[in-house]
PDB file of N, CA and C in Angstrom:
ATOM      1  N   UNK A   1     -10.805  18.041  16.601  1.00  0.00           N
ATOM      2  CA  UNK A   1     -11.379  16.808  17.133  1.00  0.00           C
ATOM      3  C   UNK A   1     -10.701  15.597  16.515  1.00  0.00           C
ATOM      4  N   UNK A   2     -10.655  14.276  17.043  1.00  0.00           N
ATOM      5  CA  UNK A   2     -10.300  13.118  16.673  1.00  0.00           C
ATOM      6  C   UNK A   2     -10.520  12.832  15.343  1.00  0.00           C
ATOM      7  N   UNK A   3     -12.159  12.902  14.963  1.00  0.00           N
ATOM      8  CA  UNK A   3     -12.292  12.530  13.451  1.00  0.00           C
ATOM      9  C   UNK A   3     -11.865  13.287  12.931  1.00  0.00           C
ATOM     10  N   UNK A   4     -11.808  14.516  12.621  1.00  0.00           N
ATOM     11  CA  UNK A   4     -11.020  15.870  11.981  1.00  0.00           C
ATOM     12  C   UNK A   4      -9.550  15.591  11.583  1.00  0.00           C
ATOM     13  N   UNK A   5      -8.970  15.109  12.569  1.00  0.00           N
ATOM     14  CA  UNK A   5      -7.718  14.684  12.344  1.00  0.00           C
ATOM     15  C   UNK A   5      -7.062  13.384  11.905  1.00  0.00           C
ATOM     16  N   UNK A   6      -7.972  12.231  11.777  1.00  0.00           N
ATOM     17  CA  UNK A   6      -7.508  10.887  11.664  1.00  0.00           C
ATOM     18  C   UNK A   6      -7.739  11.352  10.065  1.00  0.00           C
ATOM     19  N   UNK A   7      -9.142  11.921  10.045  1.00  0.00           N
ATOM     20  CA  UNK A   7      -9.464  12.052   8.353  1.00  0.00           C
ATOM     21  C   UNK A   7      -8.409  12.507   7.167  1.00  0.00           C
ATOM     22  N   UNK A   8      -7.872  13.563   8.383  1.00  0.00           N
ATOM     23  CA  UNK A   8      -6.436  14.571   7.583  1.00  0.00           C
ATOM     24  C   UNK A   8      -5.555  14.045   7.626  1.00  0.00           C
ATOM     25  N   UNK A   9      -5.044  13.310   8.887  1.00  0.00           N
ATOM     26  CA  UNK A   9      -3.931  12.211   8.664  1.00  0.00           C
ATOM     27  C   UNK A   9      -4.066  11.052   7.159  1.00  0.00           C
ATOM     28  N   UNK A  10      -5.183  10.383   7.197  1.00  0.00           N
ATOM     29  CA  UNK A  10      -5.365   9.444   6.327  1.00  0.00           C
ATOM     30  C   UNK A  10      -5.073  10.091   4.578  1.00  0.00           C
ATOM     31  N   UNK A  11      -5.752  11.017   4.639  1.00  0.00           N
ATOM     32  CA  UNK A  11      -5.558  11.631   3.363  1.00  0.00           C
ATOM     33  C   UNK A  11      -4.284  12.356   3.281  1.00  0.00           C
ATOM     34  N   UNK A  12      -3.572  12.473   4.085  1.00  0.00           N
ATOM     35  CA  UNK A  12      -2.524  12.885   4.110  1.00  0.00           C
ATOM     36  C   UNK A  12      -1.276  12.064   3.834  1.00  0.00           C
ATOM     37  N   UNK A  13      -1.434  10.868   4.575  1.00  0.00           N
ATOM     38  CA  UNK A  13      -0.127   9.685   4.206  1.00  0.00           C
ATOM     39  C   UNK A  13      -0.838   8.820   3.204  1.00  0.00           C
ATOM     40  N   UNK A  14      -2.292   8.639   2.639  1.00  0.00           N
ATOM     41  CA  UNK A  14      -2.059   8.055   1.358  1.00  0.00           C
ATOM     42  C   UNK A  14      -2.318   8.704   0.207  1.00  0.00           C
ATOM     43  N   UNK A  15      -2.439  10.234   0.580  1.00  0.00           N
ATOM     44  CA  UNK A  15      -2.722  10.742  -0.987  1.00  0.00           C
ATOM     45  C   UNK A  15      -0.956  11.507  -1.129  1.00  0.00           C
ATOM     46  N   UNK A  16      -1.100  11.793   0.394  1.00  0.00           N
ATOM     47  CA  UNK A  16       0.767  12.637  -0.402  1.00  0.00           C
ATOM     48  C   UNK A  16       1.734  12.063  -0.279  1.00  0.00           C
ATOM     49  N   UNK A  17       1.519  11.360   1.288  1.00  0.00           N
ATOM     50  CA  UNK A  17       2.934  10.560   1.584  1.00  0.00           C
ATOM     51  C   UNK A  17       3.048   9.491   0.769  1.00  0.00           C
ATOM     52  N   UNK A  18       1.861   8.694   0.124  1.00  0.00           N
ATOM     53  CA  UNK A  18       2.465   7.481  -0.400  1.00  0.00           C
ATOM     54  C   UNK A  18       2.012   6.399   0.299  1.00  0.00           C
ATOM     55  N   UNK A  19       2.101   6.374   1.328  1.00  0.00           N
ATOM     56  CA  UNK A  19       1.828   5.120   2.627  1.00  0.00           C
ATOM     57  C   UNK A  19       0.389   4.719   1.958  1.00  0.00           C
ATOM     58  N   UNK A  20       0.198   3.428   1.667  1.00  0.00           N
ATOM     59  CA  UNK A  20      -0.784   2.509   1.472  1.00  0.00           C
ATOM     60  C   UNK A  20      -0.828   2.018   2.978  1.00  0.00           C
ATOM     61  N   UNK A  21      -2.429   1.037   3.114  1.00  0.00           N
ATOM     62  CA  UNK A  21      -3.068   0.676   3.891  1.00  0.00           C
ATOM     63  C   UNK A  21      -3.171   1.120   4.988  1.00  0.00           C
ATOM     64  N   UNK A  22      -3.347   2.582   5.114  1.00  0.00           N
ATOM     65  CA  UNK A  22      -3.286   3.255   6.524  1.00  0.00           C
ATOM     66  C   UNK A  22      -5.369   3.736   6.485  1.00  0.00           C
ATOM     67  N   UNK A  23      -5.404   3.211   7.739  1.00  0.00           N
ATOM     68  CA  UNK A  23      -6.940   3.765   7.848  1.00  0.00           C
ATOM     69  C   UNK A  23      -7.170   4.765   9.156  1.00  0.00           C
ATOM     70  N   UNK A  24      -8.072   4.971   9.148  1.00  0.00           N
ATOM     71  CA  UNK A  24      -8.566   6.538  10.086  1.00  0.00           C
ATOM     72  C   UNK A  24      -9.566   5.582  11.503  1.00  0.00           C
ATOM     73  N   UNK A  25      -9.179   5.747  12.646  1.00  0.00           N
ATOM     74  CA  UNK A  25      -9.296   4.775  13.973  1.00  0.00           C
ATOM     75  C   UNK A  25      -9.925   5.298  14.571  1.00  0.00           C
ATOM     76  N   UNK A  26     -11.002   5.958  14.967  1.00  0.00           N
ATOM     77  CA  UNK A  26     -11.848   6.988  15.533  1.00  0.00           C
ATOM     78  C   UNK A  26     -12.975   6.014  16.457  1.00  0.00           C
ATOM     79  N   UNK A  27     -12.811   5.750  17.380  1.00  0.00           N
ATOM     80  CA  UNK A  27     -14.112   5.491  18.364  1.00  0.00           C
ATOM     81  C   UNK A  27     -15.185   6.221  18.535  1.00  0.00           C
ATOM     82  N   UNK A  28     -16.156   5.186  19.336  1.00  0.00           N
ATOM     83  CA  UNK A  28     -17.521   6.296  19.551  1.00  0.00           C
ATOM     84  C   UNK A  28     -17.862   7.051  18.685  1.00  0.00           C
ATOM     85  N   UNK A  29     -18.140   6.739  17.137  1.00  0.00           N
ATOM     86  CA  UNK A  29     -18.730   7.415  16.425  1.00  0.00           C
ATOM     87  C   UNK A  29     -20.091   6.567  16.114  1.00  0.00           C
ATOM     88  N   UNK A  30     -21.098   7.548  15.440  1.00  0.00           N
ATOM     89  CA  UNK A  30     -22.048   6.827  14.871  1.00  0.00           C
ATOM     90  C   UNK A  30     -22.730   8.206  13.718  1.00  0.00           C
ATOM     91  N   UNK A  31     -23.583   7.719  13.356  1.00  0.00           N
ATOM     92  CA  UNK A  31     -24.781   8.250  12.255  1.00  0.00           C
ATOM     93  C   UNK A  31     -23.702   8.557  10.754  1.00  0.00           C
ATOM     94  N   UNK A  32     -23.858   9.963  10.502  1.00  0.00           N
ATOM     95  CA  UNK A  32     -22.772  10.781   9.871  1.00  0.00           C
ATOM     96  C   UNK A  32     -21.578  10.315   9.939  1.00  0.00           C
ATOM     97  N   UNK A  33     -21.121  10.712  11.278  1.00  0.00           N
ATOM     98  CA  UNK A  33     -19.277  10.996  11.404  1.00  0.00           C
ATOM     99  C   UNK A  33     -18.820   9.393  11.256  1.00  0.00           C
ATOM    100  N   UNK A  34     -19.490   8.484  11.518  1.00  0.00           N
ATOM    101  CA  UNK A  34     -19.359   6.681  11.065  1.00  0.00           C
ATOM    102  C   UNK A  34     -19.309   6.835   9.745  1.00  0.00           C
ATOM    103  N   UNK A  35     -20.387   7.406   8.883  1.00  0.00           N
ATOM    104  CA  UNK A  35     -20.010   6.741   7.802  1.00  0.00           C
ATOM    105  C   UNK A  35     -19.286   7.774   7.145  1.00  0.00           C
ATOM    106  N   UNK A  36     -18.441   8.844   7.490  1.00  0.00           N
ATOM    107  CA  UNK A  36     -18.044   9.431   6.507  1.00  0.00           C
ATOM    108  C   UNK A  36     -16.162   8.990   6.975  1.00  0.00           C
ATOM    109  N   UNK A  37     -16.355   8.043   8.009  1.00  0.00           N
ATOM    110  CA  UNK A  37     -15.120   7.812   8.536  1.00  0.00           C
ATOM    111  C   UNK A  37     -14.778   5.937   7.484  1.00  0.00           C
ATOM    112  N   UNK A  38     -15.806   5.613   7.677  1.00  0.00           N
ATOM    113  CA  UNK A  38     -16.033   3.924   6.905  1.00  0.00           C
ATOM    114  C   UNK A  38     -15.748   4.459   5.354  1.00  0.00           C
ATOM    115  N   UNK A  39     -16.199   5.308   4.808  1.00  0.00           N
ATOM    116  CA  UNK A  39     -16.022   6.073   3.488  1.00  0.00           C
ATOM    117  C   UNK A  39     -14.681   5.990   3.274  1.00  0.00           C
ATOM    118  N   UNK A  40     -14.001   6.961   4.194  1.00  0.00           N
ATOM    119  CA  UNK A  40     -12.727   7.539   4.204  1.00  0.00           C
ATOM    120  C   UNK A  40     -11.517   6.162   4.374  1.00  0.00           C
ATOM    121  N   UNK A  41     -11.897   5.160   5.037  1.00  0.00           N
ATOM    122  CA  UNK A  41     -11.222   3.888   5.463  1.00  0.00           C
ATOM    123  C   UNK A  41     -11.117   2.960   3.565  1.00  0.00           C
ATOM    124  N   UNK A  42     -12.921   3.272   3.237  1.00  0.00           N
ATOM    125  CA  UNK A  42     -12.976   2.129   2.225  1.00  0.00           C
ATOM    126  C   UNK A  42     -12.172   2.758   1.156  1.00  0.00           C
ATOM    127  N   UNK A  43     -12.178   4.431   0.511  1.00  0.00           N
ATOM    128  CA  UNK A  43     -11.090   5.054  -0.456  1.00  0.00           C
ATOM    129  C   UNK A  43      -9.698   4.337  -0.039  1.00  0.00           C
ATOM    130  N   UNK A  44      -9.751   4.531   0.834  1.00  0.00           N
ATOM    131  CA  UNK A  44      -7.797   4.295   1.037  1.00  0.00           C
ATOM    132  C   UNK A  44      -7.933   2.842   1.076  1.00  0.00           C
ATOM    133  N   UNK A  45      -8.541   1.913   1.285  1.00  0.00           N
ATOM    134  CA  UNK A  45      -8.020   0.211   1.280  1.00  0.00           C
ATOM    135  C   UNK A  45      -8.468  -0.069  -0.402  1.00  0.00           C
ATOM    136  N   UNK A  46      -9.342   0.655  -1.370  1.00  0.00           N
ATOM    137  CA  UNK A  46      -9.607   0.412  -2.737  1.00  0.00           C
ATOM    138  C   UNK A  46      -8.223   1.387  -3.146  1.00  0.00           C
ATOM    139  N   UNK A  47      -7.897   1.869  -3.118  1.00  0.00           N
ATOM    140  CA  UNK A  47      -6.381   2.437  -3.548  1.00  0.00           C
ATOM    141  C   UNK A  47      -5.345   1.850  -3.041  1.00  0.00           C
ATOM    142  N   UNK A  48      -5.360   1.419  -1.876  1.00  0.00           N
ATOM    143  CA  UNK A  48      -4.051   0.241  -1.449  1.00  0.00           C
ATOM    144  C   UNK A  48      -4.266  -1.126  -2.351  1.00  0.00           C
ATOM    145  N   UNK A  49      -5.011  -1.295  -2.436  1.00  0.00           N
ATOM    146  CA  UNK A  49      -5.253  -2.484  -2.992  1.00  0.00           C
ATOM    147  C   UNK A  49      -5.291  -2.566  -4.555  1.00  0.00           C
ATOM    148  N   UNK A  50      -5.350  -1.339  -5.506  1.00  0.00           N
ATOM    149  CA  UNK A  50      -5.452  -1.322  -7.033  1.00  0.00           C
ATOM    150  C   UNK A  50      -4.174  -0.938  -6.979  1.00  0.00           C
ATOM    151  N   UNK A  51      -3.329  -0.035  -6.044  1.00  0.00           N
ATOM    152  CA  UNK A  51      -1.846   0.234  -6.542  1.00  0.00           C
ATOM    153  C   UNK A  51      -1.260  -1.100  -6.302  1.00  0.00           C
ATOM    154  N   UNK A  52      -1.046  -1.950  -5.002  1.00  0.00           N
ATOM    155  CA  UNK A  52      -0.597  -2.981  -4.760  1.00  0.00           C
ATOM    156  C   UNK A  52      -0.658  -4.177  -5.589  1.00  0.00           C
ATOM    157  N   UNK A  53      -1.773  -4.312  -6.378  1.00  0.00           N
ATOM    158  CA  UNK A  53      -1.862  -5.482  -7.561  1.00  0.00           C
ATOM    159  C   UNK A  53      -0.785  -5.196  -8.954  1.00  0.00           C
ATOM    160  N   UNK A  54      -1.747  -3.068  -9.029  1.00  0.00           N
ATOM    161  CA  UNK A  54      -0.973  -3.185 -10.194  1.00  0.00           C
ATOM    162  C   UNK A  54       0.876  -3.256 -10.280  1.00  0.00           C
ATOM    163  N   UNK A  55       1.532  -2.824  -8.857  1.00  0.00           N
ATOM    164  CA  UNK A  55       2.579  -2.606  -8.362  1.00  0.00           C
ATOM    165  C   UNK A  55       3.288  -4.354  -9.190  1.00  0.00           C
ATOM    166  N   UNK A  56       2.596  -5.336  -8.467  1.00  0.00           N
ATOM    167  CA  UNK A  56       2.694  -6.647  -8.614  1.00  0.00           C
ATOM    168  C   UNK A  56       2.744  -6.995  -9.983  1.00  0.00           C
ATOM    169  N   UNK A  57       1.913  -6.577 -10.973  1.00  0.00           N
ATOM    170  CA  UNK A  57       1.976  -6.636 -11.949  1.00  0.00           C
ATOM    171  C   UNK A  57       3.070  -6.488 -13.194  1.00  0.00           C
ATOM    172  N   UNK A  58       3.767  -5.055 -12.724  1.00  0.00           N
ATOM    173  CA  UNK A  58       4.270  -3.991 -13.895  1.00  0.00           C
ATOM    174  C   UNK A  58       5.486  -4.954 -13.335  1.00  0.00           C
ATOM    175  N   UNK A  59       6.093  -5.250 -11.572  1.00  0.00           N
ATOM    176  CA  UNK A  59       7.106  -5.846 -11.918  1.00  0.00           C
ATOM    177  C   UNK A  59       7.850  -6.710 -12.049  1.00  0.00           C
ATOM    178  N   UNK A  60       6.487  -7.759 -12.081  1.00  0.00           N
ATOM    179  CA  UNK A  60       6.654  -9.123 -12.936  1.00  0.00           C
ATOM    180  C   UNK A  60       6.406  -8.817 -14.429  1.00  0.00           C
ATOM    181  N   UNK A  61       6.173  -7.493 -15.213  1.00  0.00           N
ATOM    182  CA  UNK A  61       6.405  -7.540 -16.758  1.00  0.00           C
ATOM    183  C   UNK A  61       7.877  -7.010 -16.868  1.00  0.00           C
ATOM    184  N   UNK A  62       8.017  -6.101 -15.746  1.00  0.00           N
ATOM    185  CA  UNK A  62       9.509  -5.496 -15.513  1.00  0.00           C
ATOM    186  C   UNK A  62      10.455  -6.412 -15.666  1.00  0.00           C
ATOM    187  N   UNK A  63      10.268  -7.871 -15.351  1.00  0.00           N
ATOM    188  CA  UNK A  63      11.338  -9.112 -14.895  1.00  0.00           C
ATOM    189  C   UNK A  63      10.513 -10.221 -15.828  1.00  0.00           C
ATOM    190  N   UNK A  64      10.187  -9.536 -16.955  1.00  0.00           N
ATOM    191  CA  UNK A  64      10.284 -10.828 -18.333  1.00  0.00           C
ATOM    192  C   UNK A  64       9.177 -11.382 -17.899  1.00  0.00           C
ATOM    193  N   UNK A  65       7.892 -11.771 -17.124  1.00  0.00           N
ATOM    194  CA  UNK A  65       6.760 -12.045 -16.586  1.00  0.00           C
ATOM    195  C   UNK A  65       5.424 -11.461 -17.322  1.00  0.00           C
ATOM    196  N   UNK A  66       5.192 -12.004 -18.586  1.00  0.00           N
ATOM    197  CA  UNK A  66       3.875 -11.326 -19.194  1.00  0.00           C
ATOM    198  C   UNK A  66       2.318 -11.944 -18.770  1.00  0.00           C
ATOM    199  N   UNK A  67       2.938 -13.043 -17.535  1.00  0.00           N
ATOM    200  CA  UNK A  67       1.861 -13.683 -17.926  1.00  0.00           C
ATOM    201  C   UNK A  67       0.793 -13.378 -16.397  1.00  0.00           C
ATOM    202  N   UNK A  68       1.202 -12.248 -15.697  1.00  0.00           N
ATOM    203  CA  UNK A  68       0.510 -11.861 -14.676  1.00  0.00           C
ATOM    204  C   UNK A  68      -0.443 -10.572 -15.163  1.00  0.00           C
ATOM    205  N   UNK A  69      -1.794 -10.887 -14.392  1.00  0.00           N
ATOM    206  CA  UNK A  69      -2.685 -10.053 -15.126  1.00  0.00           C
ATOM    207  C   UNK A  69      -3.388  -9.129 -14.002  1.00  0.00           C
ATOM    208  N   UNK A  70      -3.544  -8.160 -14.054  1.00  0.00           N
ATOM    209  CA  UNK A  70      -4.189  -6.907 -13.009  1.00  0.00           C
ATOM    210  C   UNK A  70      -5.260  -7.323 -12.455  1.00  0.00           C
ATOM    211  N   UNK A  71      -5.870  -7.664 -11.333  1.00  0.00           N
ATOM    212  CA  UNK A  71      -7.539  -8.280 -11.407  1.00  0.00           C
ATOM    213  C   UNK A  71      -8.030  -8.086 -10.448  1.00  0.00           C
ATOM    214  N   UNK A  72      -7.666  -6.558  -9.636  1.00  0.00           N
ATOM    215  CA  UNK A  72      -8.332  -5.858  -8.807  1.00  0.00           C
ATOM    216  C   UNK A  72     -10.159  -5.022  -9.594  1.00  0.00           C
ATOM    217  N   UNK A  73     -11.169  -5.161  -9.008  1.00  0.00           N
ATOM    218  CA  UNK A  73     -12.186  -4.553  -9.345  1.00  0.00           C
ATOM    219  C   UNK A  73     -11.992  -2.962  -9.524  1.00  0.00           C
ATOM    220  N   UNK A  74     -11.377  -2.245 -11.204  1.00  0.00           N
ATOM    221  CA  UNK A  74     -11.918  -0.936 -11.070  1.00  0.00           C
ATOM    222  C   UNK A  74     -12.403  -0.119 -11.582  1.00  0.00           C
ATOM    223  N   UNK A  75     -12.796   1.063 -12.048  1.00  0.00           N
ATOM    224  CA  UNK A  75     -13.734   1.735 -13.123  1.00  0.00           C
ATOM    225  C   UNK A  75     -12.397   3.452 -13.483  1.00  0.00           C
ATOM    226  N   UNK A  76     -13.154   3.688 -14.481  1.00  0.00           N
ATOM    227  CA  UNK A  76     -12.676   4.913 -14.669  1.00  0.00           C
ATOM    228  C   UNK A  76     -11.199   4.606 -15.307  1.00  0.00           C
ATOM    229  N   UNK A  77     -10.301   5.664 -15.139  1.00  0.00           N
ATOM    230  CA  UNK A  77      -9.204   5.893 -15.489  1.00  0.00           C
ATOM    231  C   UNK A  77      -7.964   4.873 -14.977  1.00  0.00           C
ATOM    232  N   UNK A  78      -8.734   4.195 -13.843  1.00  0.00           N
ATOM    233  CA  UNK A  78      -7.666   3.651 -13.376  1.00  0.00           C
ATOM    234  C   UNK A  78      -7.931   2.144 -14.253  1.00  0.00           C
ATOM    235  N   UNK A  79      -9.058   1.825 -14.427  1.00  0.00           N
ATOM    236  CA  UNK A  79      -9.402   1.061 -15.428  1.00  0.00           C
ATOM    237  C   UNK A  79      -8.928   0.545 -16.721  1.00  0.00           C
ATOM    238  N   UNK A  80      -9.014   2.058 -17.415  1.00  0.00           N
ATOM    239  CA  UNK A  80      -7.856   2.413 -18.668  1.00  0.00           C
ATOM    240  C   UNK A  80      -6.514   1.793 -18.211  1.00  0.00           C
ATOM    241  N   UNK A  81      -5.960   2.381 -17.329  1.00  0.00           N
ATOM    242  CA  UNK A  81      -4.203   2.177 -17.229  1.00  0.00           C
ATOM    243  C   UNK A  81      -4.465  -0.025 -16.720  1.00  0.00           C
ATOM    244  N   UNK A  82      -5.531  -0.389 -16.261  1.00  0.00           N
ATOM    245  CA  UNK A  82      -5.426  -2.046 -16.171  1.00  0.00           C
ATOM    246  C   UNK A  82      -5.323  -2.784 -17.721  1.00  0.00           C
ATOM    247  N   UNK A  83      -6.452  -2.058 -17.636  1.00  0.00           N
ATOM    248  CA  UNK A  83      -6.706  -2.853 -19.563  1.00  0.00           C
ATOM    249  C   UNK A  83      -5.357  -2.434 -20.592  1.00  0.00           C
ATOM    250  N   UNK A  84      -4.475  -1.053 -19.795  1.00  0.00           N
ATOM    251  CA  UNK A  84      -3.439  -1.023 -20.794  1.00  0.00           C
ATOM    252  C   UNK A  84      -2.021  -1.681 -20.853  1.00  0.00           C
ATOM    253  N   UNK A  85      -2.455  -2.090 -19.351  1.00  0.00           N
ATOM    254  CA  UNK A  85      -1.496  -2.698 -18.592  1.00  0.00           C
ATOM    255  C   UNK A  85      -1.721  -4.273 -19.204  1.00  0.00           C
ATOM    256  N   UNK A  86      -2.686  -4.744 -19.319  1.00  0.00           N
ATOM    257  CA  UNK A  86      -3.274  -6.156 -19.182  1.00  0.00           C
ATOM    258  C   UNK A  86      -3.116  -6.549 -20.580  1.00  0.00           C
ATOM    259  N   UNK A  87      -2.656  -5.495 -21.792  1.00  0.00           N
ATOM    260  CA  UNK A  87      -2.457  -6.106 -22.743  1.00  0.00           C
ATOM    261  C   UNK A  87      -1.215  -6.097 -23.238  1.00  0.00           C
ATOM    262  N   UNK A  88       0.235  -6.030 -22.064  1.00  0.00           N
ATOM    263  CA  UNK A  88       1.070  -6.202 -22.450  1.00  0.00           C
ATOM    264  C   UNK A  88       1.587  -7.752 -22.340  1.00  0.00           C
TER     265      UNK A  88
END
């Protein structure tokens, strides 16, 4: 089915391929299959968006630039690597 496959596509080009800001396009959904599709949309635009800052970041420290700072909202591990990032 459509959602079956946008879901596998999505997790597919941003967890293996790499491809940031790709979301899952599925019409005529509602209850469940809506929100597990809005779920699946909001993972991949909070991961486009924490790689893309920190991307911004590392290579303005890469190019002598200390004074740019990570300041995407995130928790956990990816957290760790901001704050380790943020105190260079």
């Amino acid at each position: 089915n459509s959602f079956a496959s946008e879901v596998t596509r999505v997790a597919r080009e941003v967890g293996t391929e790499g491809k940031l800001g790709v979301q899952a396009q599925v019409s005529g959904l509602a209850g469940t299959w809506k929100d597990l599709t809005d779920s699946v949309n909001s993972m991949a635009g909070n991961l486009t968006a924490q790689v893309r800052n920190i991307a911004e970041v590392t290579t303005a420290v890469a190019n002598g630039d200390l004074s740019k700072k990570i300041t995407v909202d995130v928790k956990g591990e990816i957290l760790e690597l901001k704050n380790t990032i943020n105190t260079m």
